[in-house]
C-alpha atoms as a PDB file:
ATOM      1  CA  UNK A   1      -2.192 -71.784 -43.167  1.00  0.00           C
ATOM      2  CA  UNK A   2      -5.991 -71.268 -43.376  1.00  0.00           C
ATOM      3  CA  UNK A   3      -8.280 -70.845 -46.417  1.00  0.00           C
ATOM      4  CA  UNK A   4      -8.688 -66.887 -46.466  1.00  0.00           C
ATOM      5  CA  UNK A   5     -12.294 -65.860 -45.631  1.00  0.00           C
ATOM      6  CA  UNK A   6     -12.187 -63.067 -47.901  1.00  0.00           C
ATOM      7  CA  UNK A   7     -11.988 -62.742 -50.888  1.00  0.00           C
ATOM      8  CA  UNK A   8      -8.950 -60.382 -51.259  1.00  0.00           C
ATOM      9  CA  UNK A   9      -7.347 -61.425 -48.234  1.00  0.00           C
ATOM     10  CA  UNK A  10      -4.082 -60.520 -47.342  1.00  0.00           C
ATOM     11  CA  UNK A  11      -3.082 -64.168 -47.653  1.00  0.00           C
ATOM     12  CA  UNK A  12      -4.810 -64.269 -51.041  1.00  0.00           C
ATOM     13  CA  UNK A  13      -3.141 -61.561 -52.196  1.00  0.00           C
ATOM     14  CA  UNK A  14       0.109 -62.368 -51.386  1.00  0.00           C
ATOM     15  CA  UNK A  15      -0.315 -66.295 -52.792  1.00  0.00           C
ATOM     16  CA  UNK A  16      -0.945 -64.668 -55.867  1.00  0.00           C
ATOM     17  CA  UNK A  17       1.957 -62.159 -56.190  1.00  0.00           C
ATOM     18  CA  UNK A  18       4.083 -65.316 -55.071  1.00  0.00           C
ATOM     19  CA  UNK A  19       2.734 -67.183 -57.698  1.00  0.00           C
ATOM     20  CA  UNK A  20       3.076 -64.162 -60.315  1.00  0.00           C
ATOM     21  CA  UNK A  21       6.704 -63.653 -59.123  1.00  0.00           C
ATOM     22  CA  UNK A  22       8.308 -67.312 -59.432  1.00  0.00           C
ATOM     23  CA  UNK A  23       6.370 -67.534 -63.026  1.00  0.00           C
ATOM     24  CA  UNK A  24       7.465 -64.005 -64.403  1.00  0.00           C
ATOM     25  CA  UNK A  25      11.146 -64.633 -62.679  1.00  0.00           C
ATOM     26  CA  UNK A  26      12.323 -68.367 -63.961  1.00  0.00           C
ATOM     27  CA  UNK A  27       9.630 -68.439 -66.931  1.00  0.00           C
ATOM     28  CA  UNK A  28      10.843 -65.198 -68.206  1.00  0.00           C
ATOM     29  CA  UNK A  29      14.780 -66.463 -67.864  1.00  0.00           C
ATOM     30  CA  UNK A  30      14.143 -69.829 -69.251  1.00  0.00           C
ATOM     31  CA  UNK A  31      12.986 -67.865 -71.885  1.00  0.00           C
ATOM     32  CA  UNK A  32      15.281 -65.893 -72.254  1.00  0.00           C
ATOM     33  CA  UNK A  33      18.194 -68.504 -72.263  1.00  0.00           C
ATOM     34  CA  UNK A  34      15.808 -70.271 -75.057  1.00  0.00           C
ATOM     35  CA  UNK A  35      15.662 -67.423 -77.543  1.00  0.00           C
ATOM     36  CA  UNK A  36      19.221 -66.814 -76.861  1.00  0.00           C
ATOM     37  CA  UNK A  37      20.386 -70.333 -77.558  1.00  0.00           C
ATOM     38  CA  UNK A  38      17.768 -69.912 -80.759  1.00  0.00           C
ATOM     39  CA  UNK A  39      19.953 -67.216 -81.799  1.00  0.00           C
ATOM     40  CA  UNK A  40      23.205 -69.455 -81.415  1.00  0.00           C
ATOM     41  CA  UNK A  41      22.368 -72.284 -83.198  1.00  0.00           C
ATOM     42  CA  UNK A  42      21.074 -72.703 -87.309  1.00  0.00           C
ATOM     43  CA  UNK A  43      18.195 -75.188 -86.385  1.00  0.00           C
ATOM     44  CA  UNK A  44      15.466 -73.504 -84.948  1.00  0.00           C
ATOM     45  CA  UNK A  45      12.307 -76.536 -85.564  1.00  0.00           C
ATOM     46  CA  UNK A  46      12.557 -76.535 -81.583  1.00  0.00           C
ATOM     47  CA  UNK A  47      11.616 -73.206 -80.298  1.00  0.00           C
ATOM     48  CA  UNK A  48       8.360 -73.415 -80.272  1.00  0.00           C
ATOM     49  CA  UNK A  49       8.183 -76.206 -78.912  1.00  0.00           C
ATOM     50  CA  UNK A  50      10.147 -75.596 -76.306  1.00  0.00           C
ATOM     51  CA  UNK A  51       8.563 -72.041 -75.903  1.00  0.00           C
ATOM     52  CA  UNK A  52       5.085 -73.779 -75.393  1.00  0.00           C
ATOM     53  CA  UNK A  53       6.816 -76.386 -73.138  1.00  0.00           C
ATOM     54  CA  UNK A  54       8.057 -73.770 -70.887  1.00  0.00           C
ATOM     55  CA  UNK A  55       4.666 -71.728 -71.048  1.00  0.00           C
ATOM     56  CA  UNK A  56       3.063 -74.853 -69.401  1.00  0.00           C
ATOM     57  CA  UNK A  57       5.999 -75.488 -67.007  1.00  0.00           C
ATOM     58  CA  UNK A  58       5.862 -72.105 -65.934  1.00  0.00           C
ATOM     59  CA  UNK A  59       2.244 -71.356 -65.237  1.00  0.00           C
ATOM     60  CA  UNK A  60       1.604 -74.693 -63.778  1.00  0.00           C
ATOM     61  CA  UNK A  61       4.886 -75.300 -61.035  1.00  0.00           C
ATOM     62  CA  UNK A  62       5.485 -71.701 -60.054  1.00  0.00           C
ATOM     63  CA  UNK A  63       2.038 -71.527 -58.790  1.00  0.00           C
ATOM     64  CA  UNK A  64       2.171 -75.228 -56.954  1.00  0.00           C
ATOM     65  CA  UNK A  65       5.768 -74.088 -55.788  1.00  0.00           C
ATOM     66  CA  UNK A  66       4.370 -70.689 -54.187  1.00  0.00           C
ATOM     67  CA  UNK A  67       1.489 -73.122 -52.781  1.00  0.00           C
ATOM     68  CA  UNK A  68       3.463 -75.689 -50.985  1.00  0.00           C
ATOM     69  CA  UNK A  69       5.726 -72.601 -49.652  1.00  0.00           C
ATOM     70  CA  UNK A  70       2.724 -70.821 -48.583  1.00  0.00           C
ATOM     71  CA  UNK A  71       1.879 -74.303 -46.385  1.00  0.00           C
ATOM     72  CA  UNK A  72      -0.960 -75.267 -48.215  1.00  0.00           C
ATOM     73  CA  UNK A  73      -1.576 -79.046 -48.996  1.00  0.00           C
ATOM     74  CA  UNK A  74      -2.265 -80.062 -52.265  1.00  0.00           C
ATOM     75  CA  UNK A  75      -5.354 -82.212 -52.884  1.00  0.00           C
ATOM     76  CA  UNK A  76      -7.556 -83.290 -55.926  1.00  0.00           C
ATOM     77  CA  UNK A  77      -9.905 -80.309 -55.125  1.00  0.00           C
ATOM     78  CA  UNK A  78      -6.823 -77.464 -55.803  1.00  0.00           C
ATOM     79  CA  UNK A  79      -5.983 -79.157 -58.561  1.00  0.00           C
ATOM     80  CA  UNK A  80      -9.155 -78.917 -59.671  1.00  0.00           C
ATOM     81  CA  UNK A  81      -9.262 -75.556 -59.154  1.00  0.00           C
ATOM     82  CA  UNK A  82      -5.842 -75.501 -60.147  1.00  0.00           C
ATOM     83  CA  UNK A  83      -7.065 -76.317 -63.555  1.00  0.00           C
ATOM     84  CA  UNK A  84     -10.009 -73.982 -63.813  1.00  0.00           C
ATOM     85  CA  UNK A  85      -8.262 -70.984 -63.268  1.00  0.00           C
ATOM     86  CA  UNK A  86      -5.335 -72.697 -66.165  1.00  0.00           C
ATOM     87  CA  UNK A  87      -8.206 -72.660 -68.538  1.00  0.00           C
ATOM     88  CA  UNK A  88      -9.688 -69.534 -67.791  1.00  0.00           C
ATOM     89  CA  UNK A  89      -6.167 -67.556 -67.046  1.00  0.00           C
ATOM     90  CA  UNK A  90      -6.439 -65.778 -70.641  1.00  0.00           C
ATOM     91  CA  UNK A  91      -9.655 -63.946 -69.174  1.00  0.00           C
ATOM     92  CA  UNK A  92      -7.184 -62.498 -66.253  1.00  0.00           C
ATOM     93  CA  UNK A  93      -4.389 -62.010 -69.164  1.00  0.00           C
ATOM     94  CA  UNK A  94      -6.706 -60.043 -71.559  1.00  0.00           C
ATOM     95  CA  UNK A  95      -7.996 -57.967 -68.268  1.00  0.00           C
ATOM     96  CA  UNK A  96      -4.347 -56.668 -67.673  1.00  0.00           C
ATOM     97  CA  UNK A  97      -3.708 -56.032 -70.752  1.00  0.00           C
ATOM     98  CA  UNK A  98      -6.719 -54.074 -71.105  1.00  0.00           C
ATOM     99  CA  UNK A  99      -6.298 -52.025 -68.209  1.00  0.00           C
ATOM    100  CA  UNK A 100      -3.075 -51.076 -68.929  1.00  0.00           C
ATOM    101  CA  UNK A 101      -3.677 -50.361 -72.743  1.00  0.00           C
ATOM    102  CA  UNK A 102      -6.706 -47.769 -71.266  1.00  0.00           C
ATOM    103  CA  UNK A 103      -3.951 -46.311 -68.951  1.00  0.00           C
ATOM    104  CA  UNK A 104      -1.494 -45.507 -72.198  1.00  0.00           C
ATOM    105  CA  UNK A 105      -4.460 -44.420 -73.624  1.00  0.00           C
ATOM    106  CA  UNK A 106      -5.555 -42.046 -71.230  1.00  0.00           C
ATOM    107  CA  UNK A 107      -2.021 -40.814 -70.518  1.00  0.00           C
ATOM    108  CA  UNK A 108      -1.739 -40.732 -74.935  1.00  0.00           C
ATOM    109  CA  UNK A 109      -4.326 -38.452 -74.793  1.00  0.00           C
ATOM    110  CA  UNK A 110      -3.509 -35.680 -72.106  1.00  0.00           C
ATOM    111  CA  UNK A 111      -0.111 -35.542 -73.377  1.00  0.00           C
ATOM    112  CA  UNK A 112      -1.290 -35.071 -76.580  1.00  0.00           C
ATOM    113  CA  UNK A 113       1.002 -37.911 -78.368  1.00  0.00           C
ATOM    114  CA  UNK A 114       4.102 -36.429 -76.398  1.00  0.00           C
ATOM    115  CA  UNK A 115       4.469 -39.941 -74.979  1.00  0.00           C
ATOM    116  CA  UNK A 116       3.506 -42.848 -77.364  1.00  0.00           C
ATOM    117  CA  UNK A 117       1.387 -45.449 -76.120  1.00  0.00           C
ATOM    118  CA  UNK A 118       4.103 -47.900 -76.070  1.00  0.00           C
ATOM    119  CA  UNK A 119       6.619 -46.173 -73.543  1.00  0.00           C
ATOM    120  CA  UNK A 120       3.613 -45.536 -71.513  1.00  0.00           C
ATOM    121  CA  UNK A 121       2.593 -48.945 -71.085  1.00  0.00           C
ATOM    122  CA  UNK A 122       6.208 -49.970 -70.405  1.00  0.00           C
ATOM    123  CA  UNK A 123       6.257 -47.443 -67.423  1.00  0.00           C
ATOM    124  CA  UNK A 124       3.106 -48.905 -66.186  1.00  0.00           C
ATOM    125  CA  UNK A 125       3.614 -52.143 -65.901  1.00  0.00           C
ATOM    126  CA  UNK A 126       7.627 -51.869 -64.853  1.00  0.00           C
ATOM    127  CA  UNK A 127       5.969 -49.787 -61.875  1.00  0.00           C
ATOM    128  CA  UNK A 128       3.516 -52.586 -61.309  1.00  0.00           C
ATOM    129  CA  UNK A 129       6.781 -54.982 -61.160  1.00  0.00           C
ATOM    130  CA  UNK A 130       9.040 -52.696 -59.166  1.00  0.00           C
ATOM    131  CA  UNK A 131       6.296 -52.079 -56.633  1.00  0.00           C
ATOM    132  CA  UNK A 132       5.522 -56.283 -56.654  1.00  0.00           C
ATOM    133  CA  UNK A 133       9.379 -56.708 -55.762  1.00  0.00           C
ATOM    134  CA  UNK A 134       9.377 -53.919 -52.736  1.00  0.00           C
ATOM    135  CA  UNK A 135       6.441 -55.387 -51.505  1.00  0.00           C
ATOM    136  CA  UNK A 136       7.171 -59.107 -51.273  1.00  0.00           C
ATOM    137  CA  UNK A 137      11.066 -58.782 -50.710  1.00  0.00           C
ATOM    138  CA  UNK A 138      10.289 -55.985 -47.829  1.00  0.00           C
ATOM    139  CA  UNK A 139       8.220 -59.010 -46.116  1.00  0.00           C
ATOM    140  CA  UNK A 140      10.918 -61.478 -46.536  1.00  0.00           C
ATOM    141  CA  UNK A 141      14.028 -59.532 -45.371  1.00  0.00           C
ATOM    142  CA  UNK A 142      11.737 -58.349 -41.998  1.00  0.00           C
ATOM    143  CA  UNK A 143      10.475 -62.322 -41.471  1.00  0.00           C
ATOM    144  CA  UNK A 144      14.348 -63.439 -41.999  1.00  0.00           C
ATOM    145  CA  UNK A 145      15.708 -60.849 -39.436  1.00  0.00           C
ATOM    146  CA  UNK A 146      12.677 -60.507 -37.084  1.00  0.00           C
ATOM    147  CA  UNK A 147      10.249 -63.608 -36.939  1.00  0.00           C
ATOM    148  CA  UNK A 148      11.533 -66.446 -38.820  1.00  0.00           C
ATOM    149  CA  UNK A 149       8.045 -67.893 -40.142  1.00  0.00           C
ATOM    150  CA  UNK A 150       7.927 -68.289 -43.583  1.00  0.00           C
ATOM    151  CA  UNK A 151      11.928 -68.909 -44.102  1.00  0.00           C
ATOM    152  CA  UNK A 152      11.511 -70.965 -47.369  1.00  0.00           C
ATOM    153  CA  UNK A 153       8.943 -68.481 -48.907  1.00  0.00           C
ATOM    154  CA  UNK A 154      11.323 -65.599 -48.000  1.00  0.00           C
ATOM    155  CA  UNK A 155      14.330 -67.366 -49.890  1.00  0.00           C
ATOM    156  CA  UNK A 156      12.227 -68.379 -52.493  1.00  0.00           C
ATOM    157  CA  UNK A 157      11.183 -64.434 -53.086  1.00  0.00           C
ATOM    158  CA  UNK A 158      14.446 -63.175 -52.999  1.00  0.00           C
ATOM    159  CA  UNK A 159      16.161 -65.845 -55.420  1.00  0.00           C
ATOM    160  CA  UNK A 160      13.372 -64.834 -57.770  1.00  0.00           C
ATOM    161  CA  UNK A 161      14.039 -61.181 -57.675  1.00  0.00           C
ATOM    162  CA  UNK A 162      17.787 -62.112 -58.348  1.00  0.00           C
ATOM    163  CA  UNK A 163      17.022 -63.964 -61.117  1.00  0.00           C
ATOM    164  CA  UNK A 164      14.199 -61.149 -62.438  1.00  0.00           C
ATOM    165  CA  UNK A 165      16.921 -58.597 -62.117  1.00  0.00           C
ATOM    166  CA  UNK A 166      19.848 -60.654 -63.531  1.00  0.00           C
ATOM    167  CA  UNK A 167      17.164 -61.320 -67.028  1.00  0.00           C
ATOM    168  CA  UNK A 168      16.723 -57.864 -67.066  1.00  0.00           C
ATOM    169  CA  UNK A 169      20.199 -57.025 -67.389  1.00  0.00           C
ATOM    170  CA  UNK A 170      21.156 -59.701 -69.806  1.00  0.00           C
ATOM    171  CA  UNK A 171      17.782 -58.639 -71.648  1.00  0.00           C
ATOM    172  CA  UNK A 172      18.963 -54.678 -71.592  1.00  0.00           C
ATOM    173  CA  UNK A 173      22.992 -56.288 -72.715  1.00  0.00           C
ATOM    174  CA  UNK A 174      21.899 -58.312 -75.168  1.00  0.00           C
ATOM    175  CA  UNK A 175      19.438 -55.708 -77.038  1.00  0.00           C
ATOM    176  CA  UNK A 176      22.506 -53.270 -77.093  1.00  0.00           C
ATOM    177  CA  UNK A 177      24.639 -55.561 -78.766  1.00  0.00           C
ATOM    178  CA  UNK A 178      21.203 -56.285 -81.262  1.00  0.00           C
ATOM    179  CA  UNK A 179      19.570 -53.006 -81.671  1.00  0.00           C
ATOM    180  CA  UNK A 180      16.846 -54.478 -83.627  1.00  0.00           C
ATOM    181  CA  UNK A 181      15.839 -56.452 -80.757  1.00  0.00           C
ATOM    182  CA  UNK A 182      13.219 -54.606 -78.433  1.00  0.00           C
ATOM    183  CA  UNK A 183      13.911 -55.942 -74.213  1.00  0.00           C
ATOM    184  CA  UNK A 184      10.152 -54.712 -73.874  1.00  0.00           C
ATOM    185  CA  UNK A 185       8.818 -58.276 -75.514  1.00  0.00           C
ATOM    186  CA  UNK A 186      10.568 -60.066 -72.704  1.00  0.00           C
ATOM    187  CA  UNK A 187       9.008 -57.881 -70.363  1.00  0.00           C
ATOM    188  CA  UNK A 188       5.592 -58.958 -71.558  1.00  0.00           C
ATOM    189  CA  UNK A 189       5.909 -62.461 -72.189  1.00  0.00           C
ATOM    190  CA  UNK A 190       7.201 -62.885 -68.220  1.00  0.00           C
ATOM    191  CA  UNK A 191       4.165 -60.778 -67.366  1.00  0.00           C
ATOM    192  CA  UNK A 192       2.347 -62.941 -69.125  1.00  0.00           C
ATOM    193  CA  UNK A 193       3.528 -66.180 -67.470  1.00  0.00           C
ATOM    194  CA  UNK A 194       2.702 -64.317 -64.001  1.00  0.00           C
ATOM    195  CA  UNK A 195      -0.776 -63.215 -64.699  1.00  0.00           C
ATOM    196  CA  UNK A 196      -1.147 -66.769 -65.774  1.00  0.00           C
ATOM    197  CA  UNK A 197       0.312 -68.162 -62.923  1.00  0.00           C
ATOM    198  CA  UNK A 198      -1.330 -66.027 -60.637  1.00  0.00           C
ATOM    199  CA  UNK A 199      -4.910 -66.872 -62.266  1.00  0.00           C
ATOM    200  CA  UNK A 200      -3.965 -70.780 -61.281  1.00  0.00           C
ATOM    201  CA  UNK A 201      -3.147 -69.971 -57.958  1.00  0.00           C
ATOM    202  CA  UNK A 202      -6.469 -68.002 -57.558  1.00  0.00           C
ATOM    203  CA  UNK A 203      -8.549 -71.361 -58.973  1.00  0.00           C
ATOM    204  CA  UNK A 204      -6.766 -74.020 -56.328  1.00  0.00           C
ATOM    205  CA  UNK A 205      -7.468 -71.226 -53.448  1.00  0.00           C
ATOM    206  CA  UNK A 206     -11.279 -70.754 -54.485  1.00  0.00           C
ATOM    207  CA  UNK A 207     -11.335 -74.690 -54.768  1.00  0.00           C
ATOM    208  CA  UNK A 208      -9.962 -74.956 -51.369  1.00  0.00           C
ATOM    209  CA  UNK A 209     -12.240 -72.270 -49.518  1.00  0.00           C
ATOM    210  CA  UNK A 210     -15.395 -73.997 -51.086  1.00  0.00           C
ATOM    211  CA  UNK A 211     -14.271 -77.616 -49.852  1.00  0.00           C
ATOM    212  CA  UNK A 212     -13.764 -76.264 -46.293  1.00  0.00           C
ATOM    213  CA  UNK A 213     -16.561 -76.587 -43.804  1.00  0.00           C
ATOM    214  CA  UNK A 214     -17.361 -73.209 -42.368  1.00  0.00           C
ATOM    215  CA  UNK A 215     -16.786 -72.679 -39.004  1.00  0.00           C
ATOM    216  CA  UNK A 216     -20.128 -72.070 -36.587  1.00  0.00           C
ATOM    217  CA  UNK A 217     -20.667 -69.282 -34.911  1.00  0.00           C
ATOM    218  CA  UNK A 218     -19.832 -69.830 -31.380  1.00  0.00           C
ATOM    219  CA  UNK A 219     -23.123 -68.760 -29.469  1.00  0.00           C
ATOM    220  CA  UNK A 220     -23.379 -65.869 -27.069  1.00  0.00           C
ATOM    221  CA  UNK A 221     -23.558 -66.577 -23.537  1.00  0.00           C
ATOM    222  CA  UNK A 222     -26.705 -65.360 -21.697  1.00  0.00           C
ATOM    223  CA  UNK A 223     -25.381 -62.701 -19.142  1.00  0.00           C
ATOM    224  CA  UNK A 224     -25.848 -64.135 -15.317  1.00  0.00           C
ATOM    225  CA  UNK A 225     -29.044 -62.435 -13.538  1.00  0.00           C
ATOM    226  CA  UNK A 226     -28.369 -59.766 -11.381  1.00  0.00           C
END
């Protein structure tokens, strides 16, 4: 595929909800499994170790996964780039949290503390997600029965709204059985991973625009005399 020209491409965009979705998806259910297990066993020296493990794991091969299905090559440039947007992904992390803090704000205020800012800024960002899934799993079911060219991509988006959906539900089980467990903190820490992830993607695809030639413009040609 080419190197979008623009800076919010469509092909930009949807790299980077890729990227977001495989890293929220299998980061947040490795997590989950690992702070399930945590709760299992007595020794507990390895969870965070294996939490900041995973962190790296998931914000650095979801987004070369979604790259490689996206049928982009991987060079010392991306990776590069790659690496800038790893170190600078907490910039893109605070900025969503931000926003959506100022949105459970704003809705805190109108409603007069009918809503706390908490349940407000669950909605918001389980919106963001829900729309996310509609929008990427709509394109993959119409290229698998219509067109046929992104197959891999397509399977890779729907597997990872299984396994989102299948975390959820475990998430929602498990803090029923454990009341004093809140399902929201999973919620965040896969958003997390995404924004992350999608921050990495963003840094290999800036990489690779800058280290492509632009094309010339093709001159006009001089109209025949009459």
């Amino acid at each position: 595929m080419s190197t979008p020209t623009r800076f919010l491409s469509r092909e930009r965009r949807t790299l980077l909800a890729d990227a977001l979705l495989f890293a929220a998806a299998f980061g947040g259910a490795a997590l989950a499994l690992i702070t399930l297990v945590s709760e299992l066993v007595t020794d507990t020296g390895w969870y965070e170790p294996a939490s900041i493990a995973l962190m790296a794991a998931a914000v650095l091969v979801c987004p070369w996964v979604a790259w490689r299905l996206h049928g982009r090559r991987a060079t010392r440039t991306t990776a590069l780039g790659a690496t800038v947007g790893a170190l600078t992904s907490g910039i893109a992390v605070m900025a969503v949290m931000w926003s959506v803090a100022l949105v459970a704000l704003a809705v805190n205020w109108v409603t007069g503390d009918a809503v706390s800012m908490g349940v407000v800024a669950l909605v918001v960002s389980g919106s963001a997600v829900v729309a996310l899934l509609a929008w990427l799993d709509t394109d993959a079911v119409r290229d698998l029965v219509r067109e046929h060219r992104h197959v891999g991509l397509d399977i890779g988006r729907i597997a990872a709204t299984a396994v989102a959906l299948a975390t959820l539900g475990g998430t929602l089980w498990w803090a029923a059985l454990h009341p004093g467990e809140a399902p929201a903190e999973m919620l965040e820490f896969s958003l997390l991973f995404g924004v992350s992830a999608a921050a990495v993607a963003l840094g290999a695809d800036i990489a690779a625009g800058l280290a492509t030639p632009a094309t010339p413009a093709t001159p006009a040609t001089p109209a025949p005399p009459s």
